[in-house]
Protein backbone atom coordinates (compact mmCIF):
# COMPACT_ATOMS: atom_id res chain seq x y z
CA UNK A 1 -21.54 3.36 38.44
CA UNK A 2 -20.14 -0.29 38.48
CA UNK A 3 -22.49 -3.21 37.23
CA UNK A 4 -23.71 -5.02 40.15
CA UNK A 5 -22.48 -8.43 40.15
CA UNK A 6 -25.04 -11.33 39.19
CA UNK A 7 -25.58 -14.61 40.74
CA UNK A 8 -27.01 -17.67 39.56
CA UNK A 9 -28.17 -20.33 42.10
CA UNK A 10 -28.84 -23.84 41.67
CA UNK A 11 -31.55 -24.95 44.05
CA UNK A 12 -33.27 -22.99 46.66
CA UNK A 13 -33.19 -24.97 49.79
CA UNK A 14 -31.75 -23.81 53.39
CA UNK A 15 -28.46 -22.86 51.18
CA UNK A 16 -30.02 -21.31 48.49
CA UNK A 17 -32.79 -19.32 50.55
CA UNK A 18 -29.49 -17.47 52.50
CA UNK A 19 -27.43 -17.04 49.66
CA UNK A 20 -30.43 -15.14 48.34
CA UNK A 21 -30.95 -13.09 51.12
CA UNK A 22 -27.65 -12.18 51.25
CA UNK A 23 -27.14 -11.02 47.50
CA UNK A 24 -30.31 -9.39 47.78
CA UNK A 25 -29.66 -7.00 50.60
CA UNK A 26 -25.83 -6.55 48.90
CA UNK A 27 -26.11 -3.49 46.47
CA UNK A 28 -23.38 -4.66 44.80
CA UNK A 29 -24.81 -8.21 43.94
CA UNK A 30 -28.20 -9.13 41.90
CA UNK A 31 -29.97 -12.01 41.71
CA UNK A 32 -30.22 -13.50 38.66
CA UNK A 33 -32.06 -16.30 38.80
CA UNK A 34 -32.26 -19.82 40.90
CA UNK A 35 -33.03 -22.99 39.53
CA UNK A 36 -35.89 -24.66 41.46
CA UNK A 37 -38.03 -27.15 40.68
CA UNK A 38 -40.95 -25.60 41.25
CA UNK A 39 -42.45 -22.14 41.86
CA UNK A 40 -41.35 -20.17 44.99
CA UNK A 41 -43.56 -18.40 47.02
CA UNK A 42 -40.94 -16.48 48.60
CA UNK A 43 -39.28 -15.67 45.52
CA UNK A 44 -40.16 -12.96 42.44
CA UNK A 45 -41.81 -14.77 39.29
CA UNK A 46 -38.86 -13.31 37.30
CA UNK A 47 -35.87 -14.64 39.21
CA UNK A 48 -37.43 -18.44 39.38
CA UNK A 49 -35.84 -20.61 36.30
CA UNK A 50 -37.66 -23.89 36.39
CA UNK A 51 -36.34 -25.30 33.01
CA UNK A 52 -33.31 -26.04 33.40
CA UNK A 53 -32.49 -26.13 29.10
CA UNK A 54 -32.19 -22.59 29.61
CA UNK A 55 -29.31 -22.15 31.84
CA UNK A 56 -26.65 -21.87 29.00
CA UNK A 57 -29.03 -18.81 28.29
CA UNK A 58 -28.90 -17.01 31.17
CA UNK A 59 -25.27 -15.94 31.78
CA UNK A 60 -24.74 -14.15 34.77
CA UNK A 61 -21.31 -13.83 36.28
CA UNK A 62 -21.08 -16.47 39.15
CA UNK A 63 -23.75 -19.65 39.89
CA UNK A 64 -23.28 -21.68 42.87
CA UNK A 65 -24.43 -25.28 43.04
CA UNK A 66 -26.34 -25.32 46.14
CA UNK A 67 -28.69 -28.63 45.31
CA UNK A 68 -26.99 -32.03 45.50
CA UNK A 69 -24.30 -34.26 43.63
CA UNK A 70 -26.55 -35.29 40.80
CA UNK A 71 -27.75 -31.89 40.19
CA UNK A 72 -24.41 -31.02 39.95
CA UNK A 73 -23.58 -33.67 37.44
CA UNK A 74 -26.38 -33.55 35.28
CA UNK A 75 -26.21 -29.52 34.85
CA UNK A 76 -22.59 -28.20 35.75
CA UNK A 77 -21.53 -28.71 31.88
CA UNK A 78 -24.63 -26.85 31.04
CA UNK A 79 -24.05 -23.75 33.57
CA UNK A 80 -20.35 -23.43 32.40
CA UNK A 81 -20.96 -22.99 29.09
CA UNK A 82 -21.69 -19.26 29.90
CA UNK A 83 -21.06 -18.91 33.65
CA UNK A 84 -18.85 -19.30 36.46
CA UNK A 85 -19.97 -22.10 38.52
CA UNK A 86 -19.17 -22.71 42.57
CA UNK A 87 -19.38 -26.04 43.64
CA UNK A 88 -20.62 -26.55 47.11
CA UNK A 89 -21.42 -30.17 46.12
CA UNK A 90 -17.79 -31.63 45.96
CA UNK A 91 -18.74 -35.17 47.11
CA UNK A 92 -20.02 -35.37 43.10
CA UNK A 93 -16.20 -35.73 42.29
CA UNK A 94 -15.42 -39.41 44.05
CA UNK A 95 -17.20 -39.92 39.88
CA UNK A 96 -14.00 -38.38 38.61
CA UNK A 97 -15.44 -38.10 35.27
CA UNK A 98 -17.34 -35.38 36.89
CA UNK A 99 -14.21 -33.50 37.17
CA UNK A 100 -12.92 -33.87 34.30
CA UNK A 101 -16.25 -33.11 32.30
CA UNK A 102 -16.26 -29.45 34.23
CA UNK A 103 -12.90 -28.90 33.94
CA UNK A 104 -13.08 -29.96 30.00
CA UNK A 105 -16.19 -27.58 29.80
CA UNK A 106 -14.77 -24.80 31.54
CA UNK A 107 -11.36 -24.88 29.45
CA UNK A 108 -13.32 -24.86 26.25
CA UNK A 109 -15.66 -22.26 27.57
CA UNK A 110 -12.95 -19.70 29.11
CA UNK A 111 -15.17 -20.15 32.54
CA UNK A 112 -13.69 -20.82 35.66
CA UNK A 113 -14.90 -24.04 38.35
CA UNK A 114 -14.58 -22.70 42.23
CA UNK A 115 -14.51 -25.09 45.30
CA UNK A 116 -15.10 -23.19 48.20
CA UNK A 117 -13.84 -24.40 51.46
CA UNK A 118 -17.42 -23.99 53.21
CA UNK A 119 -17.61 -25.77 56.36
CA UNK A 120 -13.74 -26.62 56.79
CA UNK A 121 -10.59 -24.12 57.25
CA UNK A 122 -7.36 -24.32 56.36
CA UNK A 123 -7.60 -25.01 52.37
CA UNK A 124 -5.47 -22.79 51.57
CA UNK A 125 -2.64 -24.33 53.91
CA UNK A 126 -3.16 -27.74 52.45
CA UNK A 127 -2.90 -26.28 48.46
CA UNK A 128 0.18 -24.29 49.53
CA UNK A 129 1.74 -27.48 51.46
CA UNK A 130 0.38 -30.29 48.60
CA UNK A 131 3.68 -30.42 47.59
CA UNK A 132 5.35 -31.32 51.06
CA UNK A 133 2.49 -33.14 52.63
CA UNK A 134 2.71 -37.20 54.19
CA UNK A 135 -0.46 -37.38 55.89
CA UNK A 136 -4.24 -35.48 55.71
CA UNK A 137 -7.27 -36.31 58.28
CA UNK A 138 -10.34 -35.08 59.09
CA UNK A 139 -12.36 -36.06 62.24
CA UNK A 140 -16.05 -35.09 62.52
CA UNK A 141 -18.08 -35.79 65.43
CA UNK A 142 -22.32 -34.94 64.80
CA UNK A 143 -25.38 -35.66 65.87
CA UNK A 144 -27.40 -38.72 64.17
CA UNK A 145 -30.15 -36.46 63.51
CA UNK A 146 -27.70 -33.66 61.42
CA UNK A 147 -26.51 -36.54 59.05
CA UNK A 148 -28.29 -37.55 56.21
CA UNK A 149 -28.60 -41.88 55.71
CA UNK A 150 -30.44 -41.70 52.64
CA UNK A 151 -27.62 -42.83 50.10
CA UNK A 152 -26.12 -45.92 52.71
CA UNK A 153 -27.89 -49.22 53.30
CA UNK A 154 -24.76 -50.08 56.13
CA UNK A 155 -25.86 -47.75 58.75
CA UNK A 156 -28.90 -47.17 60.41
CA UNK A 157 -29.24 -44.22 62.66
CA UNK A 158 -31.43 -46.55 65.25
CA UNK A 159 -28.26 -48.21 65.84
CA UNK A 160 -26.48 -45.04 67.47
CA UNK A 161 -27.55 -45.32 70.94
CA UNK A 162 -24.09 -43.73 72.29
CA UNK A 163 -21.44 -42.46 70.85
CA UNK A 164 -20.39 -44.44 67.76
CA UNK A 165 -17.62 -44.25 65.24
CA UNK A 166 -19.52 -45.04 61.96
CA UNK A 167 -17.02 -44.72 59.27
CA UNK A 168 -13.08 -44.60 59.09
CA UNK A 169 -11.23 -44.70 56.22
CA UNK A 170 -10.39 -42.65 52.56
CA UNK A 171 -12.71 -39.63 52.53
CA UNK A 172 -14.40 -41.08 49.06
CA UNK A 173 -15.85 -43.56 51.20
CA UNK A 174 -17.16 -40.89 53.11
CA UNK A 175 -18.15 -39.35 50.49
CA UNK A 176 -20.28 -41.88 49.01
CA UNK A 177 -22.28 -42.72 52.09
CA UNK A 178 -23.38 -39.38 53.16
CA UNK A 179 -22.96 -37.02 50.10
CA UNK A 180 -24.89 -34.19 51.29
CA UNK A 181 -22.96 -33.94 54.69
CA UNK A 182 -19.40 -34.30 53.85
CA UNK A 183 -18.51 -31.94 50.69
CA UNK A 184 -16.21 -29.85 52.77
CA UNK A 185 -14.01 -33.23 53.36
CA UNK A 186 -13.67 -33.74 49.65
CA UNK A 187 -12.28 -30.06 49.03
CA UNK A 188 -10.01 -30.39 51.85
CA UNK A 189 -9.17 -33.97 49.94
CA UNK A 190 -9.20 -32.75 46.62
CA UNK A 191 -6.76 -29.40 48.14
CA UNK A 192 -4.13 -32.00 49.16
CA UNK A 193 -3.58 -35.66 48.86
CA UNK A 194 -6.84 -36.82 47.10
CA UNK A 195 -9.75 -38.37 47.83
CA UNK A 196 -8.00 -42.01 48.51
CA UNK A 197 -5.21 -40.58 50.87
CA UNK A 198 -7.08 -38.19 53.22
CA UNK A 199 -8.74 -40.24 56.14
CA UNK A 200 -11.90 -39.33 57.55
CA UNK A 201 -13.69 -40.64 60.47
CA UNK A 202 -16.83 -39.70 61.86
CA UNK A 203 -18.30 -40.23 64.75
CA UNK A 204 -21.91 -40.12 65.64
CA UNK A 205 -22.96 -38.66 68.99
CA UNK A 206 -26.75 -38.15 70.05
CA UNK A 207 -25.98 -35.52 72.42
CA UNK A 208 -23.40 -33.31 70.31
CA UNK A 209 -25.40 -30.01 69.63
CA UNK A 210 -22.64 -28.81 67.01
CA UNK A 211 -21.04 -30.09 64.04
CA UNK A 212 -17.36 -30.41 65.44
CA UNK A 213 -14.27 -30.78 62.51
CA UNK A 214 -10.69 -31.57 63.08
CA UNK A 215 -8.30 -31.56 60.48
CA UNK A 216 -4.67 -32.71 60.96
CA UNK A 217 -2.05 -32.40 58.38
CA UNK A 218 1.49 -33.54 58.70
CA UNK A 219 4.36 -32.93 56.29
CA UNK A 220 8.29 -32.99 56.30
CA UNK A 221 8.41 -30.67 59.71
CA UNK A 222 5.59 -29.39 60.13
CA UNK A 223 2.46 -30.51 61.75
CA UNK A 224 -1.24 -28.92 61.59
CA UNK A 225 -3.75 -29.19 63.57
CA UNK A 226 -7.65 -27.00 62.74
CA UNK A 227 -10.76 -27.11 65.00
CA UNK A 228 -13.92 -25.73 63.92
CA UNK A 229 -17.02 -25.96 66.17
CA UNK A 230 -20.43 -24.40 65.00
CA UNK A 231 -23.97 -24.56 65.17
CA UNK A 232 -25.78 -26.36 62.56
CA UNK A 233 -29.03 -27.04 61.36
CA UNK A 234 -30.39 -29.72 58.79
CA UNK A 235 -27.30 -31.14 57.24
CA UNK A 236 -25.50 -27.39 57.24
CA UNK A 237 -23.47 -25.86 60.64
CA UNK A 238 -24.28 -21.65 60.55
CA UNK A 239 -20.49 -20.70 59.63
CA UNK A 240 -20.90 -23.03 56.19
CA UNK A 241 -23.29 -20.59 54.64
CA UNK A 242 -21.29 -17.54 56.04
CA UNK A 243 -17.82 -19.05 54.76
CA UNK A 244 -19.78 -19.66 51.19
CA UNK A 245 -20.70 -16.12 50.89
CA UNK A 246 -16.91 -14.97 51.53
CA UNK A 247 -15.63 -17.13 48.72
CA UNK A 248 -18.56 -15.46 46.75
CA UNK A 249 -17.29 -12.29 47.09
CA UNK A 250 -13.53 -13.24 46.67
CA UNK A 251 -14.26 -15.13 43.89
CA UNK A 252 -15.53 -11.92 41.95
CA UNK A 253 -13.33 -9.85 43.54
CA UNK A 254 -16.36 -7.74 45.13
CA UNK A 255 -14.16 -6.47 48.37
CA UNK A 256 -11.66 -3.40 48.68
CA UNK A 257 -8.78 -2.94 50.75
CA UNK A 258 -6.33 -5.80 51.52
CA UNK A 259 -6.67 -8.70 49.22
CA UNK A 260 -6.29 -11.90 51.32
CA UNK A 261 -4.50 -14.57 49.74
């Protein structure tokens, strides 16, 4: 009988909590542990890690970052030194020393550093096309109350009264104003043109009820144009945590039949 595979998660929020369930009820995954910061009630004594020292001692075969950009910062060099490690937390990298501590880590470490494309489609495209591409954007259109305006003194969610274009520009901009809502941009970013070429603009709407993406992609004939509409929650739409579990299970090769590429 084949070893299940384990799974490491970093935090145990909305994310986290699904991820869980859905490794749990997967005979072919196991829980390791998740990192939380303090005990779970809904969560076995055994799988909780609260220090997080000992993460280089519990290797397991994939952890996924499902906390925030300083989490990831202050622990992915830690996790890779005996793991795998997803990254759902790609706004971390408008620090590029980020990146290049992981990827440093990782080389040194013979572990790998995934960036899933979560809430976005189309990744794949863009990496294939890098090569060939003139112009990347991303439009997203959510409510006030799905955006997070913790990390930006700028904007003030009182001030969105109709609907509102709050940013426009490179996605690191993005990036650094709402860093919990926007990690999909930087992968498709980071997947083509970069941080400082890729345009986002998002637009603030009080009575959208999804979280609407478009990306548009233009290259020496060719054009692209991906529309993703879902239902969200919090900060995260429904098909983010159902695209993160996919890249799970290609990541560690867990499906049969056809391999997707």
């Amino acid at each position: 009988m084949t070893a299940p595979h384990t799974i490491g998660l970093l935090g145990f929020g909305r994310i986290g909590r699904a991820l869980a369930d859905y490794v749990e009820s997967d005979p072919d995954f196991e829980l390791g542990y998740a990192l939380v910061r303090s005990e779970k009630d809904d969560l076995p004594g055994h799988k909780q890690l609260t220090d997080p020292a000992r993460l280089a001692d519990r290797p397991v075969d994939l952890v996924v970052e499902a906390a925030t950009h300083e989490v990831l910062a202050d622990l992915g060099e830690t996790v890779l030194e005996a793991s795998d490690l997803m990254v759902l937390s790609g706004s971390a990298f408008v620090d590029e020393s980020v990146e290049q501590r992981l990827v440093s880590t990782a080389n040194a470490n013979d572990t790998d550093v995934y960036l899933p494309h979560a809430a976005l489609l189309g990744m794949d495209g863009l990496v294939d096309a890098r090569h060939a591409l003139d112009s990347v954007s991303i439009r997203a259109t959510k409510a006030p109350d799905h955006l997070d305006f913790s990390y930006t003194d700028e904007l003030d969610p009182g001030d969105v009264a109709g609907r509102t274009v709050l940013y426009e520009g490179p996605v690191r901009g993005l990036c650094e104003r709402f860093p919990r809502n926007f990690n999909s941009h930087a992968a498709v970013a980071l997947a083509s043109l970069g941080l400082d070429d890729v345009r986002s603009k998002l637009v603030a709407d009080p009575s959208a009820d999804s979280a609407d993406h478009v990306i548009t992609a233009s290259g020496d004939g060719f054009d692209l144009e991906i529309v993703r509409e879902s239902a969200i929650e919090g900060v995260t739409g429904e098909y983010t945590i159902e695209s993160i579990w996919g890249s799970m299970r290609r990541a560690l090769y867990a499906d049969g039949g056809l391999t997707f590429l």
